[in-house]
PDB file of N, CA and C in Angstrom:
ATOM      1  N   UNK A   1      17.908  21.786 -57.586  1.00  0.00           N
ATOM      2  CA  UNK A   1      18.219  21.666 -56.174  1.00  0.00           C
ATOM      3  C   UNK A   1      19.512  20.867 -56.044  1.00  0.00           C
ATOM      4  N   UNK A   2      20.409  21.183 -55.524  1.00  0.00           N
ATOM      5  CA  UNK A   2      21.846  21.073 -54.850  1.00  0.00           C
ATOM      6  C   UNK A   2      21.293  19.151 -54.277  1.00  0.00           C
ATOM      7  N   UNK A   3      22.265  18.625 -53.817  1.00  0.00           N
ATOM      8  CA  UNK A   3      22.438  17.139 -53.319  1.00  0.00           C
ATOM      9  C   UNK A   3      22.499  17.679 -51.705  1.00  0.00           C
ATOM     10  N   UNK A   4      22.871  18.754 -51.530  1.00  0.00           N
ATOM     11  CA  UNK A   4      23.143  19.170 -50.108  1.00  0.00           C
ATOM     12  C   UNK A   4      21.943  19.595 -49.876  1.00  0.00           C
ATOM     13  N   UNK A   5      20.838  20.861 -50.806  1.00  0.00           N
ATOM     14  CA  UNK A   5      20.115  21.178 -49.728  1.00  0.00           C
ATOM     15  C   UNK A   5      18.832  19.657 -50.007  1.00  0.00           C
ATOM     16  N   UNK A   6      19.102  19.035 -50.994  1.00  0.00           N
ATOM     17  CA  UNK A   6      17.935  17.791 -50.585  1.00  0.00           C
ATOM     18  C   UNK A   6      18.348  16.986 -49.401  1.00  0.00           C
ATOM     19  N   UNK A   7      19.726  16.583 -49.263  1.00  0.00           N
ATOM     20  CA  UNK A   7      20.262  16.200 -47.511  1.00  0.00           C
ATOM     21  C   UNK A   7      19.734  17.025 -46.272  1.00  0.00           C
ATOM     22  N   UNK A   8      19.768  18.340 -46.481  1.00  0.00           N
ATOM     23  CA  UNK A   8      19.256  19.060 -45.636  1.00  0.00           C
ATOM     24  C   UNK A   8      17.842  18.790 -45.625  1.00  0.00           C
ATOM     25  N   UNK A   9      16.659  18.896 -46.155  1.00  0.00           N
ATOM     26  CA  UNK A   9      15.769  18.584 -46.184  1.00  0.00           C
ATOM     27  C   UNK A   9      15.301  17.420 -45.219  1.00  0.00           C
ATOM     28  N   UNK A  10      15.652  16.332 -46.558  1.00  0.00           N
ATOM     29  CA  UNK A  10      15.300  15.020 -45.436  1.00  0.00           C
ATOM     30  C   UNK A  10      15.300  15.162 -43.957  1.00  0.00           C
ATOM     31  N   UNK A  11      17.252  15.311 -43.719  1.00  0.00           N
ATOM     32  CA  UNK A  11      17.392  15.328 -42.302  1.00  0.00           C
ATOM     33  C   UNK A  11      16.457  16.162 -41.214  1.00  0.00           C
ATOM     34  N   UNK A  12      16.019  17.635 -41.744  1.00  0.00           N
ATOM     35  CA  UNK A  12      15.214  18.162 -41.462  1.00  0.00           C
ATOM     36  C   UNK A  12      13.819  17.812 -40.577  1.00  0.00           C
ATOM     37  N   UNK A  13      13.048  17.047 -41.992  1.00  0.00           N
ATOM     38  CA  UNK A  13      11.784  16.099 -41.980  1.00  0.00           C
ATOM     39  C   UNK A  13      12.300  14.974 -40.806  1.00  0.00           C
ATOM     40  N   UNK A  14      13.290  14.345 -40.664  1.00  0.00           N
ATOM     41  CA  UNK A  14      13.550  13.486 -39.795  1.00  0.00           C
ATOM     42  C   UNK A  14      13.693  14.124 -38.370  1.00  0.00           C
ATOM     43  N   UNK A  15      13.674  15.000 -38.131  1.00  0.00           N
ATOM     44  CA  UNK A  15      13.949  15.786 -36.263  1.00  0.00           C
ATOM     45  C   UNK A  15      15.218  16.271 -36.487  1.00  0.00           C
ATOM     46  N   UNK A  16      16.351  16.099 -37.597  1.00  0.00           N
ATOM     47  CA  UNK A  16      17.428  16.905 -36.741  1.00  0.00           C
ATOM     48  C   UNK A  16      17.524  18.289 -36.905  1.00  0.00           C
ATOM     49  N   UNK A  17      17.043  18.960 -35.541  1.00  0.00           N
ATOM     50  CA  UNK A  17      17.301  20.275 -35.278  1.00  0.00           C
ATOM     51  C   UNK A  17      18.461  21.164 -35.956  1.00  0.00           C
ATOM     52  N   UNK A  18      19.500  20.783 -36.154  1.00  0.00           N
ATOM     53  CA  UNK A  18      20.253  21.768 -36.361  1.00  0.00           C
ATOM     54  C   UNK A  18      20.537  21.744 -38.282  1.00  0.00           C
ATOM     55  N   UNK A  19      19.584  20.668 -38.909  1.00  0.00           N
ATOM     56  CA  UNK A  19      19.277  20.552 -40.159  1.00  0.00           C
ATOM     57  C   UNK A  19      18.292  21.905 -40.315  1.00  0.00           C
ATOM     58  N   UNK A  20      17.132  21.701 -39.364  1.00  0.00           N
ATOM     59  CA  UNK A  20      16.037  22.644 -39.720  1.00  0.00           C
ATOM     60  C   UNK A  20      16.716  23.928 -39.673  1.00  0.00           C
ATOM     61  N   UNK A  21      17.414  24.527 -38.828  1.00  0.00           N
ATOM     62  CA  UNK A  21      18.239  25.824 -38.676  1.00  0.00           C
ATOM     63  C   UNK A  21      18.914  26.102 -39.760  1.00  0.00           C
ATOM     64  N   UNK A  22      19.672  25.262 -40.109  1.00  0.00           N
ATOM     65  CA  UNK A  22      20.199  25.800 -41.163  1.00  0.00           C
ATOM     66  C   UNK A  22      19.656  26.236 -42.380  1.00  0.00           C
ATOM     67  N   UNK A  23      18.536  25.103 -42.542  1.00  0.00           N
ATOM     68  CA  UNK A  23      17.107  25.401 -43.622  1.00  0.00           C
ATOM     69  C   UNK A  23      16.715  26.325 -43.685  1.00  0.00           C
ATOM     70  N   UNK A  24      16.199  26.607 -42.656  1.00  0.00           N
ATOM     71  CA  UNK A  24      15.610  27.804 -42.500  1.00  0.00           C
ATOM     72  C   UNK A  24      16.540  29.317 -42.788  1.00  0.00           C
ATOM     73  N   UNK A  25      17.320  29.517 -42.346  1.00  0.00           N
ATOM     74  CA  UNK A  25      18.134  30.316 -42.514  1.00  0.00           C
ATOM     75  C   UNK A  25      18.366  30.223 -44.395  1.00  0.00           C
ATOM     76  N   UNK A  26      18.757  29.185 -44.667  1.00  0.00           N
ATOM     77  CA  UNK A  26      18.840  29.439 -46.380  1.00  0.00           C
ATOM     78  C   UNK A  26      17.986  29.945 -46.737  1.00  0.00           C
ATOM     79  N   UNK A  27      16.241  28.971 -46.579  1.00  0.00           N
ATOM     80  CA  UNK A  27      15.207  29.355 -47.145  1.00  0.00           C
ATOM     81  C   UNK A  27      14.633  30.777 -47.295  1.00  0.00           C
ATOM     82  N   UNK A  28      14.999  31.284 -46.024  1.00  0.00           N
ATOM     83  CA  UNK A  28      14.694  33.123 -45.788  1.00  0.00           C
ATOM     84  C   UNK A  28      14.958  33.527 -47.174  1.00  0.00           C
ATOM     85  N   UNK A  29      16.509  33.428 -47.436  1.00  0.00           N
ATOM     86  CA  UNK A  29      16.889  34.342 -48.112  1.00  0.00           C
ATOM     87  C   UNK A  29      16.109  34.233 -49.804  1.00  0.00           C
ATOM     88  N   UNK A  30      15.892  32.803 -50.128  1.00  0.00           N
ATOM     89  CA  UNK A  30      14.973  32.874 -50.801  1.00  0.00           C
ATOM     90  C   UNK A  30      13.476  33.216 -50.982  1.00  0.00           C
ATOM     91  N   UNK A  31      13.211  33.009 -49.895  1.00  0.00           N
ATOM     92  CA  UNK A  31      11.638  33.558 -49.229  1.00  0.00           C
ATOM     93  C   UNK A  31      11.674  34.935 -49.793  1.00  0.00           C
ATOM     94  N   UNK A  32      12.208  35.882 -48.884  1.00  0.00           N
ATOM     95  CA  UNK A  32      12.503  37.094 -49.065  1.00  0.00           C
ATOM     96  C   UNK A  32      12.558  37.620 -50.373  1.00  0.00           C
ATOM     97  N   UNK A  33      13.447  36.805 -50.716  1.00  0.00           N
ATOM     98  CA  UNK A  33      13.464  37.322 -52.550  1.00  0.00           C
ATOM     99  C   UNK A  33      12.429  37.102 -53.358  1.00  0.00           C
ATOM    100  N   UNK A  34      11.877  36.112 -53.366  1.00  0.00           N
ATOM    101  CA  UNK A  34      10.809  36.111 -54.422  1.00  0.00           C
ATOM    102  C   UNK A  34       9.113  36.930 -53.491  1.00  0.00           C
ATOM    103  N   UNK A  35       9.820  37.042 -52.080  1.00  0.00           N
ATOM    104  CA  UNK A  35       8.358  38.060 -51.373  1.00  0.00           C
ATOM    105  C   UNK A  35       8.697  39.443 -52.186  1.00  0.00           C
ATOM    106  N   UNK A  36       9.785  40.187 -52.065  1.00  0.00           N
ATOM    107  CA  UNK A  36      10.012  41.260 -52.596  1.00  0.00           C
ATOM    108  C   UNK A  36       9.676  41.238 -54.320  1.00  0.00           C
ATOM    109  N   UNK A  37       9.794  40.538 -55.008  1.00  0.00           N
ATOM    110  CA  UNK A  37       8.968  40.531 -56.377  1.00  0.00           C
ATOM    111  C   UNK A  37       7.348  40.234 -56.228  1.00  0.00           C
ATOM    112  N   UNK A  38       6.895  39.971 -55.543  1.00  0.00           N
ATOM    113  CA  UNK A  38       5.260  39.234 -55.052  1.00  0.00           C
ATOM    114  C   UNK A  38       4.683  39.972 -54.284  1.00  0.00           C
ATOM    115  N   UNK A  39       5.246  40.668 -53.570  1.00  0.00           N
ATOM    116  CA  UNK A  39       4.127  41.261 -52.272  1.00  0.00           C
ATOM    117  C   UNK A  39       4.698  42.591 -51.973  1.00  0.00           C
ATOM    118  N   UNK A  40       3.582  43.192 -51.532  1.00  0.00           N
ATOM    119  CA  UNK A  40       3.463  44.537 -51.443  1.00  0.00           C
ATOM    120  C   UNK A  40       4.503  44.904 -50.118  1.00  0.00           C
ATOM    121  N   UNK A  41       5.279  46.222 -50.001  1.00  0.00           N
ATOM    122  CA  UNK A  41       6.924  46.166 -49.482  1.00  0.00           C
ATOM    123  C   UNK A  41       6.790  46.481 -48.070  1.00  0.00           C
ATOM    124  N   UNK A  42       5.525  46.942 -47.896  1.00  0.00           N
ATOM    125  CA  UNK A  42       4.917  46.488 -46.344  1.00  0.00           C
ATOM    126  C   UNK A  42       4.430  44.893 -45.861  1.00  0.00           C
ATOM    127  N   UNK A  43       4.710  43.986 -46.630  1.00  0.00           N
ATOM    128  CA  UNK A  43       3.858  42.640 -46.252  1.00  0.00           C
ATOM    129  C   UNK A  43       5.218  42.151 -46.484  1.00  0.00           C
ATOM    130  N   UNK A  44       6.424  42.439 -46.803  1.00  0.00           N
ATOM    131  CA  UNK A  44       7.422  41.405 -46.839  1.00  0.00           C
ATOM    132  C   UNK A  44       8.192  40.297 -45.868  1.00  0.00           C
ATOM    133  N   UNK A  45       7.944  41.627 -44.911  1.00  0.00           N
ATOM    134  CA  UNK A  45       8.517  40.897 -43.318  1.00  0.00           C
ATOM    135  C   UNK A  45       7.499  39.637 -42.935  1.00  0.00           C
ATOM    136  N   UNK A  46       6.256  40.182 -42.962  1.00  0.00           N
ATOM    137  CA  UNK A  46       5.631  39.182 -42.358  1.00  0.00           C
ATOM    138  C   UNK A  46       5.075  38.018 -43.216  1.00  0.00           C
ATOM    139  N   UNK A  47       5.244  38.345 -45.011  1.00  0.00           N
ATOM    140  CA  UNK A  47       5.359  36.714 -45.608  1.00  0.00           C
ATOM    141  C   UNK A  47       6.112  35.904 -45.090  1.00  0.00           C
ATOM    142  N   UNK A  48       7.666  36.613 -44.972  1.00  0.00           N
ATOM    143  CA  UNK A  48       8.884  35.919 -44.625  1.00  0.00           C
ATOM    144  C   UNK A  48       8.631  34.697 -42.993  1.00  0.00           C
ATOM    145  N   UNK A  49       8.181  35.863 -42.669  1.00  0.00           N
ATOM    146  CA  UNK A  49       8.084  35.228 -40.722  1.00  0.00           C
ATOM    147  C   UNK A  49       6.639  33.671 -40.819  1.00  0.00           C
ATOM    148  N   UNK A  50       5.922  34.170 -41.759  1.00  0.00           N
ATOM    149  CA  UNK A  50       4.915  33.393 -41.524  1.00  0.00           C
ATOM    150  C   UNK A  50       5.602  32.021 -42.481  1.00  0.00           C
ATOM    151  N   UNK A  51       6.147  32.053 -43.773  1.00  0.00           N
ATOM    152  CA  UNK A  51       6.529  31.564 -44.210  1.00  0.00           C
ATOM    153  C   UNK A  51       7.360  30.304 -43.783  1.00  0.00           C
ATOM    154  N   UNK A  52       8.263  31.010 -42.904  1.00  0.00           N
ATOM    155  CA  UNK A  52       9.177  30.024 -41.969  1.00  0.00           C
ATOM    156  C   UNK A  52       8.438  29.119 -40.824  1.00  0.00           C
ATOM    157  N   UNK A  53       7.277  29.674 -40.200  1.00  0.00           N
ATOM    158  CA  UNK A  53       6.568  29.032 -39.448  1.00  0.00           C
ATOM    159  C   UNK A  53       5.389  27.733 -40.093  1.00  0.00           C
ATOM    160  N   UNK A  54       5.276  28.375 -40.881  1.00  0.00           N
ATOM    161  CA  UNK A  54       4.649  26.928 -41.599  1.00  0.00           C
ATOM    162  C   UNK A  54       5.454  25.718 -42.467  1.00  0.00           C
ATOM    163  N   UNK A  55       7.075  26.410 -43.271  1.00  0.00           N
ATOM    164  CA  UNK A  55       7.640  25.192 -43.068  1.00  0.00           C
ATOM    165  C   UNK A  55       8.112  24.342 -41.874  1.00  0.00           C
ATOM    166  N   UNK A  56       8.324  24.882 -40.455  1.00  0.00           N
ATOM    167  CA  UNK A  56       8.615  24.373 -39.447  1.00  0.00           C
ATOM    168  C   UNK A  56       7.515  23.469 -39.242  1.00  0.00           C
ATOM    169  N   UNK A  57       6.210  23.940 -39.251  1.00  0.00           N
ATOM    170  CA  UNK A  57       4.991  23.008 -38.901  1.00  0.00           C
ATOM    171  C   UNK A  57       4.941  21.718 -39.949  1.00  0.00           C
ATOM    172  N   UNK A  58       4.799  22.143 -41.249  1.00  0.00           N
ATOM    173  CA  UNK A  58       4.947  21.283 -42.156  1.00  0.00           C
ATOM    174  C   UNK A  58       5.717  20.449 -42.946  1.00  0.00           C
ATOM    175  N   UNK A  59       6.842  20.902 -42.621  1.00  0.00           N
ATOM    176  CA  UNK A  59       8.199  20.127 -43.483  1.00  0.00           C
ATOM    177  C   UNK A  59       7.887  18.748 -43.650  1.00  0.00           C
ATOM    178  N   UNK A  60       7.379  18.603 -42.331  1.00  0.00           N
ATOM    179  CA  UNK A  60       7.069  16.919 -42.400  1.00  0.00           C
ATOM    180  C   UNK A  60       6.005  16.346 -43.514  1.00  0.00           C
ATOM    181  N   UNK A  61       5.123  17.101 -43.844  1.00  0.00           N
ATOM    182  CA  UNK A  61       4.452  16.449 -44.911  1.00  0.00           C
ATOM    183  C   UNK A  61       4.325  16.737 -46.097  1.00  0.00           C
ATOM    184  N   UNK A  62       5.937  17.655 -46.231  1.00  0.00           N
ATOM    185  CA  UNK A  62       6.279  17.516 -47.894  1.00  0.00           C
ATOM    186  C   UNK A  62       6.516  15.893 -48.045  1.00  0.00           C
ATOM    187  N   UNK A  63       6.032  15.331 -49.447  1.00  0.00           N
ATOM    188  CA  UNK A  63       6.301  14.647 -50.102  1.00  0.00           C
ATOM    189  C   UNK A  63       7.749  13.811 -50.706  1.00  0.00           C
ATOM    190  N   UNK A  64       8.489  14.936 -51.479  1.00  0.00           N
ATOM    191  CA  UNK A  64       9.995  14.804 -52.181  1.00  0.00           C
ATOM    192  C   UNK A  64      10.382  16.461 -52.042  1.00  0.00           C
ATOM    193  N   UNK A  65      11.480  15.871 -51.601  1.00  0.00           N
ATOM    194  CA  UNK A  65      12.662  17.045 -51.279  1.00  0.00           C
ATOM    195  C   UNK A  65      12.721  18.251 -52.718  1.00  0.00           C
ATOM    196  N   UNK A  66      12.366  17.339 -53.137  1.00  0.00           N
ATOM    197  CA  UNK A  66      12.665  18.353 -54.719  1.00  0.00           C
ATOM    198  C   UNK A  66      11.476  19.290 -55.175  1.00  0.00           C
ATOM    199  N   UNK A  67      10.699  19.448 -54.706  1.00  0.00           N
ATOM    200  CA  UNK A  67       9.336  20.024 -54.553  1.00  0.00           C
ATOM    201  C   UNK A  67       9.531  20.984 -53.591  1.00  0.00           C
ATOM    202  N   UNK A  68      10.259  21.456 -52.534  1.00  0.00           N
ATOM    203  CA  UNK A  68      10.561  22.691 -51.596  1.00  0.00           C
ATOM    204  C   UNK A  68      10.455  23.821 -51.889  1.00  0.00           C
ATOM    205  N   UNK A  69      10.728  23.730 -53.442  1.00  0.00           N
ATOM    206  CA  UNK A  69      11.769  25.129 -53.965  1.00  0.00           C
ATOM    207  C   UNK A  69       9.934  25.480 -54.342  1.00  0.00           C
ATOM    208  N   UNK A  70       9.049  24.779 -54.583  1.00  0.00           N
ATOM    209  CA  UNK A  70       7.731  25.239 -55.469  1.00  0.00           C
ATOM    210  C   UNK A  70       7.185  25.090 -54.253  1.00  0.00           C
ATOM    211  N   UNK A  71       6.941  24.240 -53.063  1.00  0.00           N
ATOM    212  CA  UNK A  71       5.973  24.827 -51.823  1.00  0.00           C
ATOM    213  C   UNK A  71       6.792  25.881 -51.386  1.00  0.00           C
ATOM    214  N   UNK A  72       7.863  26.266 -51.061  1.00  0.00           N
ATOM    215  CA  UNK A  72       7.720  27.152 -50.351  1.00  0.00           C
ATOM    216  C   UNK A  72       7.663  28.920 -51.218  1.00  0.00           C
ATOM    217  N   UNK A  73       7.677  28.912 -52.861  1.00  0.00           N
ATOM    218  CA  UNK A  73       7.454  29.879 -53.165  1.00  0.00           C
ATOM    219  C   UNK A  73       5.533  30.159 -53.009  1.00  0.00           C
ATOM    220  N   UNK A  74       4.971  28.645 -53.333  1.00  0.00           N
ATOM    221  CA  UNK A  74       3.395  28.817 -53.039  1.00  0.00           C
ATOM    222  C   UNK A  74       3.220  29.544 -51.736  1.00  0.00           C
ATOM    223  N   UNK A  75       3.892  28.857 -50.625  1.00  0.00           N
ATOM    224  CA  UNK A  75       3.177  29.303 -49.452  1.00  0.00           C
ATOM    225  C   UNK A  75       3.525  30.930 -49.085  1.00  0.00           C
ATOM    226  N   UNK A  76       5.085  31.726 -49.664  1.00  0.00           N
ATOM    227  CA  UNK A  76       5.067  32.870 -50.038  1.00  0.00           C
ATOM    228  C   UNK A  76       4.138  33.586 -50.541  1.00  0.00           C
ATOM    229  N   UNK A  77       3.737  33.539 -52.253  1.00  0.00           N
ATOM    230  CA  UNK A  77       2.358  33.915 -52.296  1.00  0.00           C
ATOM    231  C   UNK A  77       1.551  33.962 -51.832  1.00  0.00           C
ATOM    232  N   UNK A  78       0.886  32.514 -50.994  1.00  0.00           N
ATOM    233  CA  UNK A  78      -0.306  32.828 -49.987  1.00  0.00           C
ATOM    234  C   UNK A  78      -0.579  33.615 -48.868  1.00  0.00           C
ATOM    235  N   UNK A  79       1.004  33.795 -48.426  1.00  0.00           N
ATOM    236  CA  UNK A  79       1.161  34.719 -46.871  1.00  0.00           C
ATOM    237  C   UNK A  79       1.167  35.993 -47.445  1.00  0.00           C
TER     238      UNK A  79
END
């Protein structure tokens, strides 16, 4: 993980809005990618969508920034 997207992170977890946007927007594209190796090519859209909605809910109670890259491929799999 980059020094930038762990900055992003934090700031994120802390309220600033236009941290989470940008997050999010990165994270997709990784989302997406490892949904398209994982899930069936009708369920991709909506890992992706659900995906993003539960880091929005949860960001806050990740732990360490450096752990993102492994919750958010878990919570991919699960969606």
């Amino acid at each position: 993980m980059t020094a930038d997207r762990h900055d992003l992170i934090l700031r994120a977890q802390t309220g600033d809005g236009a941290a989470l946007g940008r997050l999010l927007a990165e994270c997709q594209i990784d989302a997406r990618r490892y949904a398209m190796r994982h899930c069936a090519t009708s369920e991709i859209d909506d890992a992706v969508q659900e995906t993003l909605l539960i880091v929005v809910r949860r960001l806050h109670a990740l732990r360490t920034a450096p752990a993102f890259a492994g919750w958010l491929f878990t919570v991919v799999r699960r969606e």
